[in-house]
PDB file of N, CA and C in Angstrom:
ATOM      1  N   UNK A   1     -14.855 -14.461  10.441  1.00  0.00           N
ATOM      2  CA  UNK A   1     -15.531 -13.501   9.606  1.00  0.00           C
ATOM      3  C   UNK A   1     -14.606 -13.132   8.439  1.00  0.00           C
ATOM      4  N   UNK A   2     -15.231 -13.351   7.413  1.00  0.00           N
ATOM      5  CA  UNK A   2     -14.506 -12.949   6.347  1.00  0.00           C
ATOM      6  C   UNK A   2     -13.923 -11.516   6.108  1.00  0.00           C
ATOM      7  N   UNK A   3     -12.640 -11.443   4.973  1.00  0.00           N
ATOM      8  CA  UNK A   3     -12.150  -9.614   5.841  1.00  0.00           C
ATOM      9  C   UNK A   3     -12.877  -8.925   5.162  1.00  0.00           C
ATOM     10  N   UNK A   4     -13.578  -7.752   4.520  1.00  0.00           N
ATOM     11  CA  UNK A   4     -14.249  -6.801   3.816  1.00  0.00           C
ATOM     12  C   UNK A   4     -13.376  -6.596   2.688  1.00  0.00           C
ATOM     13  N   UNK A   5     -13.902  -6.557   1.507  1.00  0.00           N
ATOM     14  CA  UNK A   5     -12.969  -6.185   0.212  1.00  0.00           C
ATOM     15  C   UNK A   5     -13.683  -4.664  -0.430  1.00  0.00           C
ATOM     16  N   UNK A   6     -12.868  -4.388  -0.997  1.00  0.00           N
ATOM     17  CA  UNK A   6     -13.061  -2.637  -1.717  1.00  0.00           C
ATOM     18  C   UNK A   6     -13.817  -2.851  -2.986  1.00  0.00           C
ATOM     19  N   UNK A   7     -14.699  -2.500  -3.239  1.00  0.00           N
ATOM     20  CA  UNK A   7     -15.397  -2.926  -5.023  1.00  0.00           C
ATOM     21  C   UNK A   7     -14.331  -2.371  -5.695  1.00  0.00           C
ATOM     22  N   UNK A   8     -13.543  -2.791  -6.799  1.00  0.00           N
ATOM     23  CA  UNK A   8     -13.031  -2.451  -7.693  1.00  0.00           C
ATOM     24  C   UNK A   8     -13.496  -0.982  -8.281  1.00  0.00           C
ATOM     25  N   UNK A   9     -14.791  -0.893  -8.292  1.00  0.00           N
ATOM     26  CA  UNK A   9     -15.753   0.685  -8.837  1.00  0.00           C
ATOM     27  C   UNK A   9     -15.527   1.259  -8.182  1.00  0.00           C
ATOM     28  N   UNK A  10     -15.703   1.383  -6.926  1.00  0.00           N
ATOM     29  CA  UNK A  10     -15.483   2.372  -5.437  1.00  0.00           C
ATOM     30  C   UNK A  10     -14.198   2.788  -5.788  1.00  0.00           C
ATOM     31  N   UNK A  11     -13.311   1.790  -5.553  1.00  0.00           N
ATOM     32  CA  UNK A  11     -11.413   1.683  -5.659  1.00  0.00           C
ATOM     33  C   UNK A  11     -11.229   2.760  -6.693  1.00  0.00           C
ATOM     34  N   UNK A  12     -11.852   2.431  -8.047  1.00  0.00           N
ATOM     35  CA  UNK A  12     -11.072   3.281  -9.036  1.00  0.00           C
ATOM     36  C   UNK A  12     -12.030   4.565  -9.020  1.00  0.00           C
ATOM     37  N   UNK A  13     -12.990   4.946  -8.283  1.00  0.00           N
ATOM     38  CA  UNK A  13     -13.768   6.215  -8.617  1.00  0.00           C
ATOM     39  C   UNK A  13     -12.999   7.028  -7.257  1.00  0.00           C
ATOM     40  N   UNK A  14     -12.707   6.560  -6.072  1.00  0.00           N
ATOM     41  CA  UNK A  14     -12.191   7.300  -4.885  1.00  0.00           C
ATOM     42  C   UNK A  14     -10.437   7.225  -5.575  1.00  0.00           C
ATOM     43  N   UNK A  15      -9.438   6.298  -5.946  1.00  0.00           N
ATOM     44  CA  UNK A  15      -8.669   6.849  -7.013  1.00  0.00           C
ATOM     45  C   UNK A  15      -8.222   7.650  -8.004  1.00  0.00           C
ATOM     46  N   UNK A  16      -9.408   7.482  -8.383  1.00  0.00           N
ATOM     47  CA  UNK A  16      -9.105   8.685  -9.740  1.00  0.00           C
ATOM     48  C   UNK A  16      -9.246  10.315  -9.126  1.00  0.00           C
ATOM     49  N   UNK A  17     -10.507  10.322  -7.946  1.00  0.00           N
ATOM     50  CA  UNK A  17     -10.746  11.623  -7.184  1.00  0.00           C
ATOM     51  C   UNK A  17      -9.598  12.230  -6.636  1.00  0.00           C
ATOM     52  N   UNK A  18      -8.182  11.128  -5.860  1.00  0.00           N
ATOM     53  CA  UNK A  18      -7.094  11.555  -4.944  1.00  0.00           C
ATOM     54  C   UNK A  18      -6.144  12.305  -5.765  1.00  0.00           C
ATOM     55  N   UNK A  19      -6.284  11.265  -7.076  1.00  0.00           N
ATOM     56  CA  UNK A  19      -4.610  11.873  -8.193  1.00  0.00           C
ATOM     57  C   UNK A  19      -5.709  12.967  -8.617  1.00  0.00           C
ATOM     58  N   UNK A  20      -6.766  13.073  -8.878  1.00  0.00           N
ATOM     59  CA  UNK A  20      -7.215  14.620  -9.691  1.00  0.00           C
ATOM     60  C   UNK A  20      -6.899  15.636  -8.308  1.00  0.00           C
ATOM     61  N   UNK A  21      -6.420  15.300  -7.237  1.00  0.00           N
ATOM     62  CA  UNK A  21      -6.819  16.460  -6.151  1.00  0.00           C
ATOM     63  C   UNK A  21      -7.554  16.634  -5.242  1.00  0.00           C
ATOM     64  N   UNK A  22      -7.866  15.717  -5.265  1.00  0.00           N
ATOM     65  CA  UNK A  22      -9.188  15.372  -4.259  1.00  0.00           C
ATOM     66  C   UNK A  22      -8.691  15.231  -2.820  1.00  0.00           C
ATOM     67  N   UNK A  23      -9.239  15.744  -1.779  1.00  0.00           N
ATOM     68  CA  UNK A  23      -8.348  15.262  -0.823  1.00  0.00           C
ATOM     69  C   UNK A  23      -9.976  15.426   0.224  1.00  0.00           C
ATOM     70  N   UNK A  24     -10.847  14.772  -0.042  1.00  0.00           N
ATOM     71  CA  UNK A  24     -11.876  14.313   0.905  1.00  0.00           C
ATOM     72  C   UNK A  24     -11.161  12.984   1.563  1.00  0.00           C
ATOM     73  N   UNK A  25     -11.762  13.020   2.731  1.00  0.00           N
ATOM     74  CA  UNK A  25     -11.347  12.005   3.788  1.00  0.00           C
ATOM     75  C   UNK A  25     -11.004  10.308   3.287  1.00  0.00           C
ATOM     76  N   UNK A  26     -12.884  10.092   2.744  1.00  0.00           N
ATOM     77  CA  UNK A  26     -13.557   9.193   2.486  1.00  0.00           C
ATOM     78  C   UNK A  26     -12.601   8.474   1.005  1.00  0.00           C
ATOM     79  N   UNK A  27     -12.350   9.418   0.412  1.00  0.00           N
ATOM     80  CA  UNK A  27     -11.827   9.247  -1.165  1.00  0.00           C
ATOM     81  C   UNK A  27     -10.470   9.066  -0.342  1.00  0.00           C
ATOM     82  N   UNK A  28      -9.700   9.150   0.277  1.00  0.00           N
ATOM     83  CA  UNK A  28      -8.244   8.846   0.436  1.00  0.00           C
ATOM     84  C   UNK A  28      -7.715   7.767   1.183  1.00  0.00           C
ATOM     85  N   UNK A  29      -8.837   7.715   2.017  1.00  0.00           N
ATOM     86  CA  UNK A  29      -8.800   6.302   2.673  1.00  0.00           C
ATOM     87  C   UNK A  29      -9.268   4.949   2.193  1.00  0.00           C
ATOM     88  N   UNK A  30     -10.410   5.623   0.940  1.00  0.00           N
ATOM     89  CA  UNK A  30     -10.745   4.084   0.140  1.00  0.00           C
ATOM     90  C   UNK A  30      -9.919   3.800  -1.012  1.00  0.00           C
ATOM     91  N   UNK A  31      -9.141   5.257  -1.696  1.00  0.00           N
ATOM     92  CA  UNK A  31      -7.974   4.824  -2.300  1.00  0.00           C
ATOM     93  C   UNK A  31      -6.831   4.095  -1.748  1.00  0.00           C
ATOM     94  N   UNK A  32      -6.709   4.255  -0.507  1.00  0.00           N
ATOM     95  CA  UNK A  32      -5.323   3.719   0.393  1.00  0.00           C
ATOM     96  C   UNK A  32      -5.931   2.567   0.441  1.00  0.00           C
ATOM     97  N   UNK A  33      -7.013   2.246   0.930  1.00  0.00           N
ATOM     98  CA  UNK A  33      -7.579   0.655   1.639  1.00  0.00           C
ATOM     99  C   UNK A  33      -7.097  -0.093  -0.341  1.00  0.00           C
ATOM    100  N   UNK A  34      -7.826   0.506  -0.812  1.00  0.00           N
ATOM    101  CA  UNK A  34      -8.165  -0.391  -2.399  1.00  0.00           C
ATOM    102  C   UNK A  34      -6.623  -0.810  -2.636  1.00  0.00           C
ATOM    103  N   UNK A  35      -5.800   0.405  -2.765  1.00  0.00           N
ATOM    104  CA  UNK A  35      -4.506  -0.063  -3.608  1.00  0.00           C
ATOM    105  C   UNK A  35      -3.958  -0.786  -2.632  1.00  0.00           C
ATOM    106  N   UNK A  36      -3.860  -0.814  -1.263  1.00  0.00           N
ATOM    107  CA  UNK A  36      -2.927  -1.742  -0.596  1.00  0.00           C
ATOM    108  C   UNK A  36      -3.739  -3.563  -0.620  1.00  0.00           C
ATOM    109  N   UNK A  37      -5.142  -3.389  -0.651  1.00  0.00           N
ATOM    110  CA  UNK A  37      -5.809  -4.533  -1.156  1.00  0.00           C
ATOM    111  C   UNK A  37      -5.288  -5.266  -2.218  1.00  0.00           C
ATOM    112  N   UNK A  38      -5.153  -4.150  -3.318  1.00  0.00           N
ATOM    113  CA  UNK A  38      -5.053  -4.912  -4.646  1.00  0.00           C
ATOM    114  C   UNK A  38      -3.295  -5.461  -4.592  1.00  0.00           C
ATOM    115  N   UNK A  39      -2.473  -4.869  -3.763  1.00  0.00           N
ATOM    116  CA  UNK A  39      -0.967  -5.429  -3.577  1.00  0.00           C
ATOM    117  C   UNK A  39      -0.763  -6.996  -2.909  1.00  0.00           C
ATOM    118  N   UNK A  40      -1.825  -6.500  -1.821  1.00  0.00           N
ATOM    119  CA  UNK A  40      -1.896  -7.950  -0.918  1.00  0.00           C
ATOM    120  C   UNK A  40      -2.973  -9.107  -1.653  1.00  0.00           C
ATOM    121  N   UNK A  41      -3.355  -8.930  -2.703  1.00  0.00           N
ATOM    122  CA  UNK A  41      -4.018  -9.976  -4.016  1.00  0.00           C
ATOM    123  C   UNK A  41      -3.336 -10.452  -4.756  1.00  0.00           C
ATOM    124  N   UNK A  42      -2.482  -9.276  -5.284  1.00  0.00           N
ATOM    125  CA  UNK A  42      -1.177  -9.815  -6.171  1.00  0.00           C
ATOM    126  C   UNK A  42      -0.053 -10.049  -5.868  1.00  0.00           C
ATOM    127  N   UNK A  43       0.205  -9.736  -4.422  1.00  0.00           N
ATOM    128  CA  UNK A  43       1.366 -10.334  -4.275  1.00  0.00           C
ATOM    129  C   UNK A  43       0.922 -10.929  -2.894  1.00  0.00           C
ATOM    130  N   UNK A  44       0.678 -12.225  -2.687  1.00  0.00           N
ATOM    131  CA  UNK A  44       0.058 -12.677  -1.112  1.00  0.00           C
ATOM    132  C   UNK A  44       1.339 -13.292  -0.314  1.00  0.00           C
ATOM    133  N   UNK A  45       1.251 -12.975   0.993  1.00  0.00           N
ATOM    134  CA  UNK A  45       2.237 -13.546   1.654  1.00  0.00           C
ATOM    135  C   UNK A  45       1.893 -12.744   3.326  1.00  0.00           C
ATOM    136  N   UNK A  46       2.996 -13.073   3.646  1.00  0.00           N
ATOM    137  CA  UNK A  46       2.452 -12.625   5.181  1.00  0.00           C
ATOM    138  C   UNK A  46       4.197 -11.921   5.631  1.00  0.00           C
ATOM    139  N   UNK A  47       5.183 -11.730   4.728  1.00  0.00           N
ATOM    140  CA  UNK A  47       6.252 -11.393   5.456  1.00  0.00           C
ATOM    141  C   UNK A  47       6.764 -10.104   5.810  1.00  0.00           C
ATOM    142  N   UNK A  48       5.815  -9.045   4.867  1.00  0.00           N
ATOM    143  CA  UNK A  48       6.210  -7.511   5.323  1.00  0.00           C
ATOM    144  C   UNK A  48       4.709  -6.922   4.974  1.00  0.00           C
ATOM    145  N   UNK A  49       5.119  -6.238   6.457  1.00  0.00           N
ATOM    146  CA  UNK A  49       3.690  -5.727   6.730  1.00  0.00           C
ATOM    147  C   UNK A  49       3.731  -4.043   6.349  1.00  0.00           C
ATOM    148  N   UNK A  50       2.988  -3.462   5.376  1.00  0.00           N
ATOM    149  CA  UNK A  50       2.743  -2.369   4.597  1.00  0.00           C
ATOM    150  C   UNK A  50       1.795  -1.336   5.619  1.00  0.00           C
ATOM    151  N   UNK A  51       2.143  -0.467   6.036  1.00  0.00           N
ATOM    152  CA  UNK A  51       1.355   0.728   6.515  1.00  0.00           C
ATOM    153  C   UNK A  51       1.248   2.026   6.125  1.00  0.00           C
ATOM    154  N   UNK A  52      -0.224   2.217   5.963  1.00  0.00           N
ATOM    155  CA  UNK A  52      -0.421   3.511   5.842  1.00  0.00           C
ATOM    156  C   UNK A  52      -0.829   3.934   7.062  1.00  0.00           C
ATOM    157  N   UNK A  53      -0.858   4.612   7.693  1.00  0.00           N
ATOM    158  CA  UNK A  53      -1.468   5.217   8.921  1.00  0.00           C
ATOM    159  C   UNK A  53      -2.421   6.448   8.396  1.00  0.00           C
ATOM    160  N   UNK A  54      -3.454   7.079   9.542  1.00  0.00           N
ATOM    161  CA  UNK A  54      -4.281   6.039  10.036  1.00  0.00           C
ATOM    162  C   UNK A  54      -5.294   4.979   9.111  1.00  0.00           C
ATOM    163  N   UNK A  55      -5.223   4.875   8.033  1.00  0.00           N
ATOM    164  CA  UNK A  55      -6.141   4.169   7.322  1.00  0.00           C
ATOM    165  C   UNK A  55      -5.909   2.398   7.256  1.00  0.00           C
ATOM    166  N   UNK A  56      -4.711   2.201   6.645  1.00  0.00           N
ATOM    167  CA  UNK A  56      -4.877   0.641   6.813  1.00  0.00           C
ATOM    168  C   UNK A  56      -2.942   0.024   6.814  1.00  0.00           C
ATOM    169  N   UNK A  57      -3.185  -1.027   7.008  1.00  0.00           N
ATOM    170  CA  UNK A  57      -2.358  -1.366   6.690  1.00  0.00           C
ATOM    171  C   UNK A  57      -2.687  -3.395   6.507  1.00  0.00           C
ATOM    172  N   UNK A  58      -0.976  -3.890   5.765  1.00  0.00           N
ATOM    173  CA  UNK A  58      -1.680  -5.483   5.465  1.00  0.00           C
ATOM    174  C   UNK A  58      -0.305  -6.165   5.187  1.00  0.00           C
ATOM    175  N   UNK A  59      -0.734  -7.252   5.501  1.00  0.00           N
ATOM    176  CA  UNK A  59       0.495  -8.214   4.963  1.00  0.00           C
ATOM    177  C   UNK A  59       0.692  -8.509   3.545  1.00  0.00           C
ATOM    178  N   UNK A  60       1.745  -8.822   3.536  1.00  0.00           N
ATOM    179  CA  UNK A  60       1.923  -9.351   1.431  1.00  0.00           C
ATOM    180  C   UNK A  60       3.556  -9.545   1.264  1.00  0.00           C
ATOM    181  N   UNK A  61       4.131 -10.006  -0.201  1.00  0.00           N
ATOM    182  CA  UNK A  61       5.080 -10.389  -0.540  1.00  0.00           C
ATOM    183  C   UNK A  61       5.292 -12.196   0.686  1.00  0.00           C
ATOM    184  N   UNK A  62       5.555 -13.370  -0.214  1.00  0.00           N
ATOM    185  CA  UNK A  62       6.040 -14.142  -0.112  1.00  0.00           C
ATOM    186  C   UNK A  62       7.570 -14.443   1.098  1.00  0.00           C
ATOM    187  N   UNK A  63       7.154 -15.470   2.157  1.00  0.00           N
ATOM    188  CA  UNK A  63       8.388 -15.190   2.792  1.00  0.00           C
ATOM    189  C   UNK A  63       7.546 -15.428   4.010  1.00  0.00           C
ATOM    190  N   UNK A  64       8.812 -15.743   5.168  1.00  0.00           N
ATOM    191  CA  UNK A  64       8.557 -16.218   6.844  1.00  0.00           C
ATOM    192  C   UNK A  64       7.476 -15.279   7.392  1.00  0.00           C
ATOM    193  N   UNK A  65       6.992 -16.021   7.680  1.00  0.00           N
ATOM    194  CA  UNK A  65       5.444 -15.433   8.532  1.00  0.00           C
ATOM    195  C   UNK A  65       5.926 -15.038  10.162  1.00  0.00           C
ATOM    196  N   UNK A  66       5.613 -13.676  10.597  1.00  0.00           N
ATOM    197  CA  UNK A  66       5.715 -13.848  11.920  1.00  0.00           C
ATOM    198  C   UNK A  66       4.227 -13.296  12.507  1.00  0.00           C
ATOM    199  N   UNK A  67       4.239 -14.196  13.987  1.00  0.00           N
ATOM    200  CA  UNK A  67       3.268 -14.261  15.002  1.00  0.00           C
ATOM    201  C   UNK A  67       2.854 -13.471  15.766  1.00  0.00           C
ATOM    202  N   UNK A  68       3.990 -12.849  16.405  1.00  0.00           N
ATOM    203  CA  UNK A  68       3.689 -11.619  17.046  1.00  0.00           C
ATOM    204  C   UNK A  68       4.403 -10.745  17.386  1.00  0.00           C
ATOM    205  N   UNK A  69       3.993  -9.801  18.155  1.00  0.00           N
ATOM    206  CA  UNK A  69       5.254  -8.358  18.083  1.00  0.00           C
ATOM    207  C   UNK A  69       4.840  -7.763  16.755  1.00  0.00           C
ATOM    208  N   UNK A  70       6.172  -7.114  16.492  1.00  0.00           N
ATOM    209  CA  UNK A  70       6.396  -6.228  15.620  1.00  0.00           C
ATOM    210  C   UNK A  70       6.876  -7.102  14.450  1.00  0.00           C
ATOM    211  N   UNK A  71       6.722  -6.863  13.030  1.00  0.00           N
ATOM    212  CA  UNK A  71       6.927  -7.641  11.830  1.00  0.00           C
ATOM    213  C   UNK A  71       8.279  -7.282  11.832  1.00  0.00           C
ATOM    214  N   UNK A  72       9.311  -8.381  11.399  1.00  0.00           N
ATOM    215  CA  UNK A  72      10.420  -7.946  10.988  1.00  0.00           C
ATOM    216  C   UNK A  72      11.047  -6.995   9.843  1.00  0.00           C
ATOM    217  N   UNK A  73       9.554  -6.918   8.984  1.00  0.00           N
ATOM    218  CA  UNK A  73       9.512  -6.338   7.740  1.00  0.00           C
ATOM    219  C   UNK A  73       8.656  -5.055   7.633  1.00  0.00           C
ATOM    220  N   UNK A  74       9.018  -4.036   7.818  1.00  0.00           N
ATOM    221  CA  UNK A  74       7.666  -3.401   7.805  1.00  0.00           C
ATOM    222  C   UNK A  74       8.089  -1.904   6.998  1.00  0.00           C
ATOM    223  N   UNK A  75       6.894  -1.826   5.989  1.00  0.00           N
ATOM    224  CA  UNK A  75       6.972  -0.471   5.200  1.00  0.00           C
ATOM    225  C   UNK A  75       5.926   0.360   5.910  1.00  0.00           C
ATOM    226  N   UNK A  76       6.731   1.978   6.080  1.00  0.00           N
ATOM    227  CA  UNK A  76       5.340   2.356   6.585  1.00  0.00           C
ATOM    228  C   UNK A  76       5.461   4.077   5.830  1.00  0.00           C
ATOM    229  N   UNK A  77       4.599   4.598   5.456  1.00  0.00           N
ATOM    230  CA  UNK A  77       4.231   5.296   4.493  1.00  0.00           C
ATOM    231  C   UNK A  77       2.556   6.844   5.147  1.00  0.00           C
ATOM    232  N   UNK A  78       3.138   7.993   4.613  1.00  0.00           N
ATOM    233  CA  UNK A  78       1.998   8.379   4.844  1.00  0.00           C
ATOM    234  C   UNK A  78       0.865   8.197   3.264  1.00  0.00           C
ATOM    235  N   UNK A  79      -0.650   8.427   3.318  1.00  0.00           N
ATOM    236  CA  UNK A  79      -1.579   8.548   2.360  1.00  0.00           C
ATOM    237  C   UNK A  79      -0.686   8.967   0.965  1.00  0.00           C
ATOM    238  N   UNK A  80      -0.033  10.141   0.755  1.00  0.00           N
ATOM    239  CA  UNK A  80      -0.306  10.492  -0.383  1.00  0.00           C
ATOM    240  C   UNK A  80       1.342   9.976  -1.055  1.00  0.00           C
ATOM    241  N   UNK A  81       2.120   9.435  -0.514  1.00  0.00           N
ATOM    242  CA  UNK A  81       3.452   8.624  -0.651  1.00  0.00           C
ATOM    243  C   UNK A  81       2.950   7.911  -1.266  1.00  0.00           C
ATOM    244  N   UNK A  82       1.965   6.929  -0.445  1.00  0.00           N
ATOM    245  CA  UNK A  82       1.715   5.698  -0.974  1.00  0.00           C
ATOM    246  C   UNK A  82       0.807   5.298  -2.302  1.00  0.00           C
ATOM    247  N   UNK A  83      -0.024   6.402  -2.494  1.00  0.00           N
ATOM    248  CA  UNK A  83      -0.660   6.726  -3.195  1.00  0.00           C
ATOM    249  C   UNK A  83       0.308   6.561  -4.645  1.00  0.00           C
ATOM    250  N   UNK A  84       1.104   8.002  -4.627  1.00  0.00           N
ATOM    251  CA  UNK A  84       1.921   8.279  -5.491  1.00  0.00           C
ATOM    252  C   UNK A  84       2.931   6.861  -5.879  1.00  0.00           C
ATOM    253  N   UNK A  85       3.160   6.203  -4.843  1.00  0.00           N
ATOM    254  CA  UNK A  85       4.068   4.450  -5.426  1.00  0.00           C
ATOM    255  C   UNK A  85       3.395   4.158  -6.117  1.00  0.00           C
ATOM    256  N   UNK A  86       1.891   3.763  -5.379  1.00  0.00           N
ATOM    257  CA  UNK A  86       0.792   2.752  -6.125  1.00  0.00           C
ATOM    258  C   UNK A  86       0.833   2.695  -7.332  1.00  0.00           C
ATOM    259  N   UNK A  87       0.720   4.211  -7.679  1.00  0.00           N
ATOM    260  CA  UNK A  87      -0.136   4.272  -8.902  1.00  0.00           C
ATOM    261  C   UNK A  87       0.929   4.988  -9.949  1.00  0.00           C
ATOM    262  N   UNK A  88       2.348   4.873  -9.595  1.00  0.00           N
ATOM    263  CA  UNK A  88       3.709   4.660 -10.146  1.00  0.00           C
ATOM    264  C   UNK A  88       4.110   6.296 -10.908  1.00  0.00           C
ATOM    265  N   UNK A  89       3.243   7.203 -10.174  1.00  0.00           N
ATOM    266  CA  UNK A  89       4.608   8.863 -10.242  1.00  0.00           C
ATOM    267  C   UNK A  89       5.068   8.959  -9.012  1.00  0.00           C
ATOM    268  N   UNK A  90       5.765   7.888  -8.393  1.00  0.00           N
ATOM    269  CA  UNK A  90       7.044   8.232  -7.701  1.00  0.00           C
ATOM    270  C   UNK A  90       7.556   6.873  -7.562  1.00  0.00           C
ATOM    271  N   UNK A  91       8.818   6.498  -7.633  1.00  0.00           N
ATOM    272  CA  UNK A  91       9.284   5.901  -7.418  1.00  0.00           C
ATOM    273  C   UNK A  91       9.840   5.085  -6.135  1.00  0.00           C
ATOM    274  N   UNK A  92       9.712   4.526  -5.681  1.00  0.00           N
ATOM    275  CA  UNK A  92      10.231   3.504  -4.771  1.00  0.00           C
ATOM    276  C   UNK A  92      11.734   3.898  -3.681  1.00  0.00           C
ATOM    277  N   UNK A  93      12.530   3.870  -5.400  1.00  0.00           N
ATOM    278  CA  UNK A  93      14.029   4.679  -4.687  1.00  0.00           C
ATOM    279  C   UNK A  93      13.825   5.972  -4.161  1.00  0.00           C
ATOM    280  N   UNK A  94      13.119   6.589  -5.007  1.00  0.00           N
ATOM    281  CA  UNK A  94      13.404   8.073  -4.826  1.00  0.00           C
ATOM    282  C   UNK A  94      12.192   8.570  -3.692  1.00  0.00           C
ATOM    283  N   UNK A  95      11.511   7.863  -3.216  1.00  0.00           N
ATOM    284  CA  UNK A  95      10.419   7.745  -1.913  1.00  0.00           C
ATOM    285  C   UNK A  95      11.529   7.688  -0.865  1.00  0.00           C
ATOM    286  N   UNK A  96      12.284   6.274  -0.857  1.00  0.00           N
ATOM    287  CA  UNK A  96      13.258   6.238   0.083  1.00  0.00           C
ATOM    288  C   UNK A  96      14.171   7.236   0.530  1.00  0.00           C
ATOM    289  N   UNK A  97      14.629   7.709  -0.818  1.00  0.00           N
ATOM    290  CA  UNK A  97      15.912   8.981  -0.718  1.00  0.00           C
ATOM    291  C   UNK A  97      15.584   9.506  -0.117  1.00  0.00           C
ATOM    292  N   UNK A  98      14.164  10.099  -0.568  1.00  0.00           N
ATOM    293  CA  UNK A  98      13.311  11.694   0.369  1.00  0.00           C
ATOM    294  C   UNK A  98      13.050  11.372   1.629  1.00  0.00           C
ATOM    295  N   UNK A  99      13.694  10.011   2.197  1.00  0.00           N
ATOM    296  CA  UNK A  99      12.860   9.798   3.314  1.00  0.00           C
ATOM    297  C   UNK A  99      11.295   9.851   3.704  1.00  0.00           C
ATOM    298  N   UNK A 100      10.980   9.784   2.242  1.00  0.00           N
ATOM    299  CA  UNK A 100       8.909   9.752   2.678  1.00  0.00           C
ATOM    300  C   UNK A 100       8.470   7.998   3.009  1.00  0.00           C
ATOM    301  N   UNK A 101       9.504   7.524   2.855  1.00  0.00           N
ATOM    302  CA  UNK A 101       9.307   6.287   3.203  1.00  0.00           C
ATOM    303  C   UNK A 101      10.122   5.368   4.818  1.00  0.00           C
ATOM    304  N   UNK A 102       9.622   4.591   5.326  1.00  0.00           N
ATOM    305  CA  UNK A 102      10.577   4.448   6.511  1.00  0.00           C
ATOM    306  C   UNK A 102       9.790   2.505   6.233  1.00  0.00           C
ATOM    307  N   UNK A 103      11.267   1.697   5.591  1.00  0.00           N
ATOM    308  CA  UNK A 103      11.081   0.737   5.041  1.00  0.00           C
ATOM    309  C   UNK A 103      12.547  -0.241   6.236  1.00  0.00           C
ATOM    310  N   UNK A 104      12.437  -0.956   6.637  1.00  0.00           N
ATOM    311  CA  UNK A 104      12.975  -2.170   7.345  1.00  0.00           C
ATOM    312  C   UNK A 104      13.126  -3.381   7.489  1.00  0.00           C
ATOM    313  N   UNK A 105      13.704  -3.921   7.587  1.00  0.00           N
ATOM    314  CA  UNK A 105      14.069  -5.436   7.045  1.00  0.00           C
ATOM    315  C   UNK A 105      14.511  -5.696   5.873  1.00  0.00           C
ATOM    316  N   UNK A 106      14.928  -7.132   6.002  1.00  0.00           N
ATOM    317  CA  UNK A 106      16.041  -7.350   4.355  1.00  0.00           C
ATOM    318  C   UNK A 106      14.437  -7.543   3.578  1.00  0.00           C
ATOM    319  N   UNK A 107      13.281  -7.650   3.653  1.00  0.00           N
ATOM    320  CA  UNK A 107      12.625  -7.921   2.604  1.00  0.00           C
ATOM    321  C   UNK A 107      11.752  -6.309   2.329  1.00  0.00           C
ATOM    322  N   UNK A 108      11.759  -5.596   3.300  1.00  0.00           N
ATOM    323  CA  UNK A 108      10.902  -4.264   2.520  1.00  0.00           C
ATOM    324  C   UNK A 108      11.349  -3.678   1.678  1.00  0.00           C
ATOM    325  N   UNK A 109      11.522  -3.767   0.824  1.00  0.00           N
ATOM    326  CA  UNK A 109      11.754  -3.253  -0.557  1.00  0.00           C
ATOM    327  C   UNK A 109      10.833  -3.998  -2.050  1.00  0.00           C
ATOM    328  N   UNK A 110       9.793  -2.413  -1.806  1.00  0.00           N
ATOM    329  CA  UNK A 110       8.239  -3.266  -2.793  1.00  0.00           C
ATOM    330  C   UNK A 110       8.877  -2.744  -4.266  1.00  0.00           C
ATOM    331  N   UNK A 111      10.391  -2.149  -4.186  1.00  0.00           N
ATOM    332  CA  UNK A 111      10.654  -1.886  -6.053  1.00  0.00           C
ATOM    333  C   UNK A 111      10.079  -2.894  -7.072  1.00  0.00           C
ATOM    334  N   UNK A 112       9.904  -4.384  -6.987  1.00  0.00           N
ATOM    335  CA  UNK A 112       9.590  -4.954  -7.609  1.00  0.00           C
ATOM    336  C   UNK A 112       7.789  -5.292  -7.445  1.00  0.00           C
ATOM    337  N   UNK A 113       7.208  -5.057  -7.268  1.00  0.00           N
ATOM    338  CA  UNK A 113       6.035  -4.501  -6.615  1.00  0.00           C
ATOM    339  C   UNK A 113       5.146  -3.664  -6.812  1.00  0.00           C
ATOM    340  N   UNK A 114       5.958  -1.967  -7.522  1.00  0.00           N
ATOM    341  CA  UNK A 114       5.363  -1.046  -7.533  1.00  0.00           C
ATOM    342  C   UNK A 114       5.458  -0.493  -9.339  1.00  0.00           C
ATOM    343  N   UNK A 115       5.000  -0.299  -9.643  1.00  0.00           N
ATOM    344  CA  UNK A 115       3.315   0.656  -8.804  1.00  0.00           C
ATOM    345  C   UNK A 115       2.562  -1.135  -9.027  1.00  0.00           C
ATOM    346  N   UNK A 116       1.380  -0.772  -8.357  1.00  0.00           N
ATOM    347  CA  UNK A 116       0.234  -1.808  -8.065  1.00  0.00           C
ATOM    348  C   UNK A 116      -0.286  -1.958  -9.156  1.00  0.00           C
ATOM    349  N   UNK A 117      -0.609  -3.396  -9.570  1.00  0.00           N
ATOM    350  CA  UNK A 117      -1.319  -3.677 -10.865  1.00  0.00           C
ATOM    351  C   UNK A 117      -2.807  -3.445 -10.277  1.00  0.00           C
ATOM    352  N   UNK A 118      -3.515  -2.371 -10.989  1.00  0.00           N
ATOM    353  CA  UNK A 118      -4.905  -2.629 -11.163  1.00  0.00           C
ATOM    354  C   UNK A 118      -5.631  -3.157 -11.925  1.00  0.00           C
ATOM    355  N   UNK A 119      -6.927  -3.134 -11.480  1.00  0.00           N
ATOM    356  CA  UNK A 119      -8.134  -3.733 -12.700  1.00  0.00           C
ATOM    357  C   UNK A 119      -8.465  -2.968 -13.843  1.00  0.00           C
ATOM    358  N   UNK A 120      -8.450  -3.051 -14.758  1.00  0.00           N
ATOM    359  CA  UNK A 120      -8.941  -1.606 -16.150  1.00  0.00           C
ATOM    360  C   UNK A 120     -10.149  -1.802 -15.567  1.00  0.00           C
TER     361      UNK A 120
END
């Protein structure tokens, strides 16, 4: 079964709702699903696995694929962290510093990555 994709319209109308303030359920979880979509489009790979909890999480960035267990690579992030990377008022480093981020392995580090290219 093919995986479900985010309409680009949905993506940027539940987006634009989170950074204005929005903090409905529906709007934060289809902003989280969209922008981590649009990362794992532009950057495809299977070697570090990106989490938001509870909404989604996905593989991406280039590099050794693993099978099972736990990813050797794994970023994991709450909603409005990730949000704030995505869409590039916060930074990467300074996510880390604050500890709003809990990033592992030699490849989690999305600095080159962030913020997420969207669609105009």
């Amino acid at each position: 079964m093919p995986r479900r994709t985010i309409d680009d319209e949905d993506g940027r109308r539940a987006l634009a709702a989170v950074v204005e303030g929005g903090t409905q359920r529906s709007d934060v979880a289809t902003a989280v699903r969209w922008t981590l979509q649009r990362l794992a489009e532009d950057v495809p790979g299977n070697s570090v696995e990106v989490r938001v909890p509870p909404f989604a999480a996905v593989q991406a960035i280039p590099g050794p694929r693993h099978t099972r267990g736990t990813p050797p690579n794994v970023v994991e992030t709450d909603a409005a962290t990730w949000i704030a990377l995505a869409t590039g008022t916060l930074r990467w480093g300074d996510a880390v510093d604050a500890a709003r981020v809990s990033a592992s392995g030699s490849r989690a580090d999305l600095t080159d990555f962030l913020p997420v290219r969207l669609p105009a």
